[in-house]
C-alpha atoms as a PDB file:
ATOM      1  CA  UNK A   1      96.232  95.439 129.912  1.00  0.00           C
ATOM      2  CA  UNK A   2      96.465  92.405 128.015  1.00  0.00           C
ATOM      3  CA  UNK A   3      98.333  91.714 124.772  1.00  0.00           C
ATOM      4  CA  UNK A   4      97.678  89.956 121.897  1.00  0.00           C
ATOM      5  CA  UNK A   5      98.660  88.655 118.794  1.00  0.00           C
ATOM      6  CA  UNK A   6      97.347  90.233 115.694  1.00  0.00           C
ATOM      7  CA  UNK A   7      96.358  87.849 112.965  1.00  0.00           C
ATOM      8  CA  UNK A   8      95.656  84.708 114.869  1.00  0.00           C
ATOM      9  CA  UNK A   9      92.796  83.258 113.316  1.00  0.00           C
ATOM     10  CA  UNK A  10      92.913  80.250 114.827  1.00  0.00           C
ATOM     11  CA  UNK A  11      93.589  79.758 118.447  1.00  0.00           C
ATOM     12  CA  UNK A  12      92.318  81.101 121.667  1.00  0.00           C
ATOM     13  CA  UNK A  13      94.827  82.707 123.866  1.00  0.00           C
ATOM     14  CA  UNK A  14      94.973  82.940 127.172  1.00  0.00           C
ATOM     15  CA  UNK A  15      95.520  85.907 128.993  1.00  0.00           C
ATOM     16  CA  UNK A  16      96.073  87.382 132.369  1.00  0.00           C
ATOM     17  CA  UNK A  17      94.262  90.467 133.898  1.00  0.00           C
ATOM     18  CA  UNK A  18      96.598  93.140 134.853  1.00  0.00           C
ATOM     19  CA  UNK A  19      94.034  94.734 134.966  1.00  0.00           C
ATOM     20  CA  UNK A  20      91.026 120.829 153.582  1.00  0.00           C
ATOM     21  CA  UNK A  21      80.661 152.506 177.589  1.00  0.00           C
ATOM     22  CA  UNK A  22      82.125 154.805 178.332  1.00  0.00           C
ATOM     23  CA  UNK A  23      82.853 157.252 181.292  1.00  0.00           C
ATOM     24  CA  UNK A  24      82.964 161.025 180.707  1.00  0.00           C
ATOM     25  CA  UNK A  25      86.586 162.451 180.878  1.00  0.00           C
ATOM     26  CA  UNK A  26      86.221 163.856 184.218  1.00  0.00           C
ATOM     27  CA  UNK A  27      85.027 160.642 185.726  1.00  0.00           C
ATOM     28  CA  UNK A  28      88.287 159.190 184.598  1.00  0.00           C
ATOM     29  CA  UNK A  29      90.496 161.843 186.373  1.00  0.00           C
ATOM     30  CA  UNK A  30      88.803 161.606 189.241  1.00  0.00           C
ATOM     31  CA  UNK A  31      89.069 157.514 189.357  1.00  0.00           C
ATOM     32  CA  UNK A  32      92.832 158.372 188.414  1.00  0.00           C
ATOM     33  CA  UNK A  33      93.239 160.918 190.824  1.00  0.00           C
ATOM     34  CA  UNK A  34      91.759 158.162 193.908  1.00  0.00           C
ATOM     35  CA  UNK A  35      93.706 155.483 192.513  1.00  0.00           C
ATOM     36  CA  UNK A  36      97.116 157.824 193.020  1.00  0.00           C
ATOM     37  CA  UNK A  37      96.331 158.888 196.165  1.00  0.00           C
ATOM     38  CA  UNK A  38      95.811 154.997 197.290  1.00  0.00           C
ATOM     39  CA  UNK A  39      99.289 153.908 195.773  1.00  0.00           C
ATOM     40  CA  UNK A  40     101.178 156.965 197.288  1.00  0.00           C
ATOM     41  CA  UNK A  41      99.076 156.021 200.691  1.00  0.00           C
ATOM     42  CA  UNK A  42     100.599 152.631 201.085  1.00  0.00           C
ATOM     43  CA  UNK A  43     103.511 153.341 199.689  1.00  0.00           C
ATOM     44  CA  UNK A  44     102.355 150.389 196.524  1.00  0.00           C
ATOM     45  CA  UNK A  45     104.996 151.468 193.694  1.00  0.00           C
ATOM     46  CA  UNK A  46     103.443 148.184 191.163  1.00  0.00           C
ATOM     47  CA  UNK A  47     100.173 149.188 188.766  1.00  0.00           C
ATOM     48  CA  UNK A  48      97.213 148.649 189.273  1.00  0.00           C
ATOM     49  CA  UNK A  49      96.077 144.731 189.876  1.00  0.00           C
ATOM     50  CA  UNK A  50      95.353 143.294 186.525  1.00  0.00           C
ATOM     51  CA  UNK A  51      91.701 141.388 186.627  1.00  0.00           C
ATOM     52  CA  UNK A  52      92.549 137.452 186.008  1.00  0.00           C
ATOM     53  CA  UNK A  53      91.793 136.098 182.590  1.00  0.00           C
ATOM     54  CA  UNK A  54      88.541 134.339 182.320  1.00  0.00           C
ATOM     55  CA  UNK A  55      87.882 131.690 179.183  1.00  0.00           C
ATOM     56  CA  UNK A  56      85.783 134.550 177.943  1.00  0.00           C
ATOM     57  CA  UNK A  57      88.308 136.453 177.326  1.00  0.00           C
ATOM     58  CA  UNK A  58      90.623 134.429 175.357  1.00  0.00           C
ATOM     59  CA  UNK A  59      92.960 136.186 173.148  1.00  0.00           C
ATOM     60  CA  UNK A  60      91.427 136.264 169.346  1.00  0.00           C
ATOM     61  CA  UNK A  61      94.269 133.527 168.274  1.00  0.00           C
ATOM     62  CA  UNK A  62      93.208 131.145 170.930  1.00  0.00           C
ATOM     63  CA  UNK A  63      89.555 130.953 170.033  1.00  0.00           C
ATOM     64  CA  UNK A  64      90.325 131.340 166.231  1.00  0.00           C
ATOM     65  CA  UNK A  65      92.509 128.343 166.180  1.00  0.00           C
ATOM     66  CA  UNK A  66      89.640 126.327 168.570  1.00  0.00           C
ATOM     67  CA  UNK A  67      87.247 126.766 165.870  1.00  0.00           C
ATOM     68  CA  UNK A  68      89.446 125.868 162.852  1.00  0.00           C
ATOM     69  CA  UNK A  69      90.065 122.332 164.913  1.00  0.00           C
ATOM     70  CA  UNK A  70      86.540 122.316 165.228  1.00  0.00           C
ATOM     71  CA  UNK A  71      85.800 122.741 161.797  1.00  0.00           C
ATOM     72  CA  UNK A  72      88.845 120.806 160.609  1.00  0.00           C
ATOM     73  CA  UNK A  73      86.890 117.437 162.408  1.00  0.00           C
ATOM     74  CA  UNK A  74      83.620 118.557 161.343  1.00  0.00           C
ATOM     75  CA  UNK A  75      85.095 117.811 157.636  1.00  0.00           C
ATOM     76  CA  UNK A  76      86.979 114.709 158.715  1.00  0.00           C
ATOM     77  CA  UNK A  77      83.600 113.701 160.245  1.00  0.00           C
ATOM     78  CA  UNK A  78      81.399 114.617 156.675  1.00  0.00           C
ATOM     79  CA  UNK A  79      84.345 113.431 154.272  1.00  0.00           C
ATOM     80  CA  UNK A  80      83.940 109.744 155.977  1.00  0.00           C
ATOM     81  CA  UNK A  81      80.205 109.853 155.830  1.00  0.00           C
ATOM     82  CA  UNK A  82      79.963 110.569 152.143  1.00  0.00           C
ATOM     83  CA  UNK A  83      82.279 108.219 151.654  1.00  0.00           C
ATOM     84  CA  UNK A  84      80.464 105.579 153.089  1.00  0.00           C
ATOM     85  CA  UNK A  85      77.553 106.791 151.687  1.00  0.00           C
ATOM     86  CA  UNK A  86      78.664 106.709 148.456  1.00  0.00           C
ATOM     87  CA  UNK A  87      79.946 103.027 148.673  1.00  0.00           C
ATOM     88  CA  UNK A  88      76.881 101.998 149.822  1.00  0.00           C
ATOM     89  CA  UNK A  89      74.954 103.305 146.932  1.00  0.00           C
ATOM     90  CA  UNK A  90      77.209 103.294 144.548  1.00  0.00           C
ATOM     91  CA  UNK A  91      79.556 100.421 144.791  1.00  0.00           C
ATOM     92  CA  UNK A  92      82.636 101.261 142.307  1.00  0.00           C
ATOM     93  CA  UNK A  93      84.686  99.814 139.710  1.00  0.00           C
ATOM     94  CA  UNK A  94      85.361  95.910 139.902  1.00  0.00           C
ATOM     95  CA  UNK A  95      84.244  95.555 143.736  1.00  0.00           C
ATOM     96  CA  UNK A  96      84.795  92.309 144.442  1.00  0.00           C
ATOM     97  CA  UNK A  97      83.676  91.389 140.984  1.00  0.00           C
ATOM     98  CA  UNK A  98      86.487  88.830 139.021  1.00  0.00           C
ATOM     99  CA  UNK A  99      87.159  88.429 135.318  1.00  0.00           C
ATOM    100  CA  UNK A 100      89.329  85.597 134.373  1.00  0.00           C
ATOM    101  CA  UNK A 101      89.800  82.571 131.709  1.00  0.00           C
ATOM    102  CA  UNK A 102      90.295  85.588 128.707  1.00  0.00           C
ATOM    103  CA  UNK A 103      90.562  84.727 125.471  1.00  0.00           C
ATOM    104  CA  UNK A 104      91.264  86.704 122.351  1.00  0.00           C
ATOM    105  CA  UNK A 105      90.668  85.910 118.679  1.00  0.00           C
ATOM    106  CA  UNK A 106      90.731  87.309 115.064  1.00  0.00           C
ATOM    107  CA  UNK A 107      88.482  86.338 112.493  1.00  0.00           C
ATOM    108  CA  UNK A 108      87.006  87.884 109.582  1.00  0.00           C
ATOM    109  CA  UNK A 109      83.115  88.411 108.992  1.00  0.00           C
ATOM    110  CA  UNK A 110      81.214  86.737 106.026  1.00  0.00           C
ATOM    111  CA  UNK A 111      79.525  89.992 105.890  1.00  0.00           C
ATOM    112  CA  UNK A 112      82.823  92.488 105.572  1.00  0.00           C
ATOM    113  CA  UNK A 113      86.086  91.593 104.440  1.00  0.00           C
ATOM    114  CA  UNK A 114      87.833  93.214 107.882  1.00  0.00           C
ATOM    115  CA  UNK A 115      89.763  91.802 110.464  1.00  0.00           C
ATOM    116  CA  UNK A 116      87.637  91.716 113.697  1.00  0.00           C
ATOM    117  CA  UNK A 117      88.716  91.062 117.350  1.00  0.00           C
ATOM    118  CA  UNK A 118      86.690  89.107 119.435  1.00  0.00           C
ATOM    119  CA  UNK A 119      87.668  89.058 123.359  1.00  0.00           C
ATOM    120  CA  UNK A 120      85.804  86.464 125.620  1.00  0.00           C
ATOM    121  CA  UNK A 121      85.705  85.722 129.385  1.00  0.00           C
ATOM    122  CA  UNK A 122      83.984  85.207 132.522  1.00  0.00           C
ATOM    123  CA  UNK A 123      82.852  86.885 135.411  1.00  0.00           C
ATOM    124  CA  UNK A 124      82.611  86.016 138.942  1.00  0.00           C
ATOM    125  CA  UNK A 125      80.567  87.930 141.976  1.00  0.00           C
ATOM    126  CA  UNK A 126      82.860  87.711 144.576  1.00  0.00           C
ATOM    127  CA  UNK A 127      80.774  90.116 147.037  1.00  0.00           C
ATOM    128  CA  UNK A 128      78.487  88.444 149.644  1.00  0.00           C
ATOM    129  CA  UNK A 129      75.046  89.614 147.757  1.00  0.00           C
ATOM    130  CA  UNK A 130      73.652  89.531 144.769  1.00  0.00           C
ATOM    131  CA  UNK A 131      74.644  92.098 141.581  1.00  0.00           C
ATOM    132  CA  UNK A 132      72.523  92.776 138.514  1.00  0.00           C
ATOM    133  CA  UNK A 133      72.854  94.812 135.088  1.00  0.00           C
ATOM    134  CA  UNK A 134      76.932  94.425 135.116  1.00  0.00           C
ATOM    135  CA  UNK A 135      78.866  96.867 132.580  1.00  0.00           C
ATOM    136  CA  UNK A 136      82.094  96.235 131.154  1.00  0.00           C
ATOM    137  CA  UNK A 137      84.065  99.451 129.697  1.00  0.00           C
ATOM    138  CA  UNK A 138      86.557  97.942 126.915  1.00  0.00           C
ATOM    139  CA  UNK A 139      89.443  99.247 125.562  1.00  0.00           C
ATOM    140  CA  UNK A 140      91.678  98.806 122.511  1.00  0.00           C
ATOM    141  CA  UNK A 141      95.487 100.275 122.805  1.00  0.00           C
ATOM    142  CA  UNK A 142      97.993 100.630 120.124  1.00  0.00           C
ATOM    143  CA  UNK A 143     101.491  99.778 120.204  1.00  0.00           C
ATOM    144  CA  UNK A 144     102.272 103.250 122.169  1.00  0.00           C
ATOM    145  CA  UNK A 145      99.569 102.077 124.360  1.00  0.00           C
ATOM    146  CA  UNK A 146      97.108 104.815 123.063  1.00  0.00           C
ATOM    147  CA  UNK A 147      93.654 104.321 123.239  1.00  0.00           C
ATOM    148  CA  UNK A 148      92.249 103.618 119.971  1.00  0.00           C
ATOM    149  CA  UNK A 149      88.861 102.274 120.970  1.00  0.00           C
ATOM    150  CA  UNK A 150      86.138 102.273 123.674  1.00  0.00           C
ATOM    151  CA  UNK A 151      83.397 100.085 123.724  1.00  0.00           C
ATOM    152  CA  UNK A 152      80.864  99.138 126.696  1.00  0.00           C
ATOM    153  CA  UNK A 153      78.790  96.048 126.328  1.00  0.00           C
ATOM    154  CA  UNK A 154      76.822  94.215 129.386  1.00  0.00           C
ATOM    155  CA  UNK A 155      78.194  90.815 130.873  1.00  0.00           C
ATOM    156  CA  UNK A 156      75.771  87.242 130.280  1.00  0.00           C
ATOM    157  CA  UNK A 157      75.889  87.896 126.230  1.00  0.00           C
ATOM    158  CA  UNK A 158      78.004  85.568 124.618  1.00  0.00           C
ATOM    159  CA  UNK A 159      77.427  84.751 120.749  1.00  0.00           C
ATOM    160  CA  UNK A 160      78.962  81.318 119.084  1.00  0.00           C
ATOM    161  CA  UNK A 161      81.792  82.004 116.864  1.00  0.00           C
ATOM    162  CA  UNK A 162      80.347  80.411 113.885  1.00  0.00           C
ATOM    163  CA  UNK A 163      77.067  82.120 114.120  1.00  0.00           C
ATOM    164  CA  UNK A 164      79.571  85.226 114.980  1.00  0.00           C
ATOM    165  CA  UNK A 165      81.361  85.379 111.469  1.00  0.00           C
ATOM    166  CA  UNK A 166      77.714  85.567 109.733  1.00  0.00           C
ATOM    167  CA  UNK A 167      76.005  88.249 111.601  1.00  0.00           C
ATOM    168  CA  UNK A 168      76.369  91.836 110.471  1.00  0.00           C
ATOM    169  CA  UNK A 169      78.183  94.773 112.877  1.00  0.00           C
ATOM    170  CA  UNK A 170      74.517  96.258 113.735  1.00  0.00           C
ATOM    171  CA  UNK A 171      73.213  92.486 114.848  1.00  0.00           C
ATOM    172  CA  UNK A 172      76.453  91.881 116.978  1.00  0.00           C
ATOM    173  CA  UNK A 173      76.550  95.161 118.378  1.00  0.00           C
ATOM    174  CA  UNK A 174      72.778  94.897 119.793  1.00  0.00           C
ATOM    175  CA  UNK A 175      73.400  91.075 120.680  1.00  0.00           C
ATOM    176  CA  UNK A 176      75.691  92.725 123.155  1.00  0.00           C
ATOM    177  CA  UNK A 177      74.061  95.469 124.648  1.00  0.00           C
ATOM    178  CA  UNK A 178      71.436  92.802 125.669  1.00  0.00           C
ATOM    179  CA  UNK A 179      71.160  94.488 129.746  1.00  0.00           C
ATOM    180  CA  UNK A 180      69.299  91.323 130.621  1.00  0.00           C
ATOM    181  CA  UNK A 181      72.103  88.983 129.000  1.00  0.00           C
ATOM    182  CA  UNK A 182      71.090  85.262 127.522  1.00  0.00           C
ATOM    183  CA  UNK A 183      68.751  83.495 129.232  1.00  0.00           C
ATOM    184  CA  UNK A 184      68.508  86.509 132.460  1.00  0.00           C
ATOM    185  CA  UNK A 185      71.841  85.618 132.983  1.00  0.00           C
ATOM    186  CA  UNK A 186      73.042  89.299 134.115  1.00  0.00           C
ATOM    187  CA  UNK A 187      70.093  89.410 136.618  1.00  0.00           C
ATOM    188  CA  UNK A 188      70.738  88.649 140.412  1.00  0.00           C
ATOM    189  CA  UNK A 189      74.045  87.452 139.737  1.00  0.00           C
ATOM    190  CA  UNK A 190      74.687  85.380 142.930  1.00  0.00           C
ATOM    191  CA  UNK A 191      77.702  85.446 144.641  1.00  0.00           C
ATOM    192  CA  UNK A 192      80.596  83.093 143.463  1.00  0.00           C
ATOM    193  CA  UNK A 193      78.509  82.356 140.531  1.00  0.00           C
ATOM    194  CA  UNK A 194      80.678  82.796 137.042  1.00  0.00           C
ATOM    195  CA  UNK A 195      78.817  84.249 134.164  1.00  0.00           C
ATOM    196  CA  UNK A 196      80.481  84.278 130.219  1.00  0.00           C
ATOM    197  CA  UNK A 197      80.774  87.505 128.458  1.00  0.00           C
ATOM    198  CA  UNK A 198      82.397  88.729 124.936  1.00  0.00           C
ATOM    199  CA  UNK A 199      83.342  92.042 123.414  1.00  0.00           C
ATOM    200  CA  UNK A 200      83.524  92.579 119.217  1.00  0.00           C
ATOM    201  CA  UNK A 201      86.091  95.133 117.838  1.00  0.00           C
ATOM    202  CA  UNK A 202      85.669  95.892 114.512  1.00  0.00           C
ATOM    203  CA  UNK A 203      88.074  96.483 111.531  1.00  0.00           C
ATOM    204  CA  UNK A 204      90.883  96.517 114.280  1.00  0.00           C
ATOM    205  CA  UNK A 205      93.673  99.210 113.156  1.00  0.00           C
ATOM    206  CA  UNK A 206      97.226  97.379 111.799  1.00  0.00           C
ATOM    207  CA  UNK A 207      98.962  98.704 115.055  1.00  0.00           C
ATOM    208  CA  UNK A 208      96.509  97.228 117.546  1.00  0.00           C
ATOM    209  CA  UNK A 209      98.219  95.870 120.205  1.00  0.00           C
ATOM    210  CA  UNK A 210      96.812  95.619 123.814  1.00  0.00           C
ATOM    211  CA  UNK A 211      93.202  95.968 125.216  1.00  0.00           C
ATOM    212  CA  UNK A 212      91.579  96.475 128.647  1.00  0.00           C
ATOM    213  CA  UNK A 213      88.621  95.496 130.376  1.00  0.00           C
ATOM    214  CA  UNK A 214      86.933  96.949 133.490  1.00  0.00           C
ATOM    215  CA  UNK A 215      83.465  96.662 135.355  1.00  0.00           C
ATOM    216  CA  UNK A 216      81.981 100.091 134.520  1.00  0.00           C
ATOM    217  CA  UNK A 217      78.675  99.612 136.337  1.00  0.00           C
ATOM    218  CA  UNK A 218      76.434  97.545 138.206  1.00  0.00           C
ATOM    219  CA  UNK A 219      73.658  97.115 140.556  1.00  0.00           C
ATOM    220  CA  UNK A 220      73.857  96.066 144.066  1.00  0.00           C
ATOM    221  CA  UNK A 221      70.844  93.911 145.569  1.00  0.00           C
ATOM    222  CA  UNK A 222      69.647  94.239 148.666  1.00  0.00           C
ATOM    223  CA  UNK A 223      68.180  91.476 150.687  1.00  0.00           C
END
């Protein structure tokens, strides 16, 4: 966030951007009966020979914690992918995308007797294609850093400050929703290639203090 100086009509001031089966019974006697009869025989005093464990017979814990490794990857595996996915197509807040030079002012309108903040800056593509239809989200804070405002205008509008003081709320406010911006300017922004942009509070509150700004949205190009 950024502060500022409330009442400064005059000057521009710079500031930074800190911005988961069975056998029957009998059938078993008569196995049991056989299989005493051998032990007594040869004199064998151990139980019977247990069969060998195969794989397919893995205790339940074994194969119950195979499959929760198994699944445990599986969502590793599918987390990453959407992730990607979801850069790809949607890129994110501020991805490789620059604001600098910010300046803040306070004028009045010849319209309405109201003290009106005016925030001003550029924007620079620092990604390696082209981005269109930019967003900004903008904030105004008080002095407990509270939000007191939220305002979203597209980057490429910028309005002169004299022209500024006699254009009415309505006029300003559509000015800046422009998606196109002046002159195309918010189309196929090319890499490394700065574009201006403002922001208009209105009737700014008496304990106004600091103010954000943040790409909200924008359009990757693909070549």
């Amino acid at each position: 966030m950024d502060n500022w100086k409330l009442g400064d009509d005059s000057l521009y001031n710079d500031n930074e951007r800190n911005f988961t089966i069975g056998k029957s019974s009998k059938e078993e006697e008569e196995e049991d009966d056989l299989g005493s009869t051998f032990y007594k025989k040869n004199d064998v005093k151990d139980d019977k020979p247990k069969k060998e464990r195969t794989t397919n017979n893995k205790p339940f814990h074994e194969r119950n914690g195979f499959k929760k490794t198994f699944y445990i990857i599986l969502g590793i595996a599918a987390v990453i992918s959407a992730y990607y996915l979801f850069k790809t197509f949607f890129p994110g807040n501020n991805l490789n995308i620059k604001l600098f030079n910010l300046k803040t002012k306070v004028f009045r309108s010849k319209v309405l007797p109201e003290n009106n903040l005016v925030i001003t800056g550029y924007l620079l593509n620092k990604n390696n294609f082209p981005i269109s239809y930019v967003k900004l989200a903008c904030k105004l804070y008080s002095v407990k850093n509270i939000i007191l405002v939220t305002k979203h205008v597209y980057a490429g509008n910028f309005i002169d400050i004299k022209r500024l003081k006699n254009m009415s709320n309505v006029e300003i406010n559509m000015k800046l929703n422009n998606k196109l911006g002046n002159n195309m300017s918010n189309v196929e922004i090319l890499p490394n290639h700065p574009i201006k942009f403002m922001v208009v509070f209105f009737d700014i509150a008496s304990n106004s203090k600091n103010y954000s700004i943040t790409v909200s949205h924008f359009y990757r190009i693909k070549k």
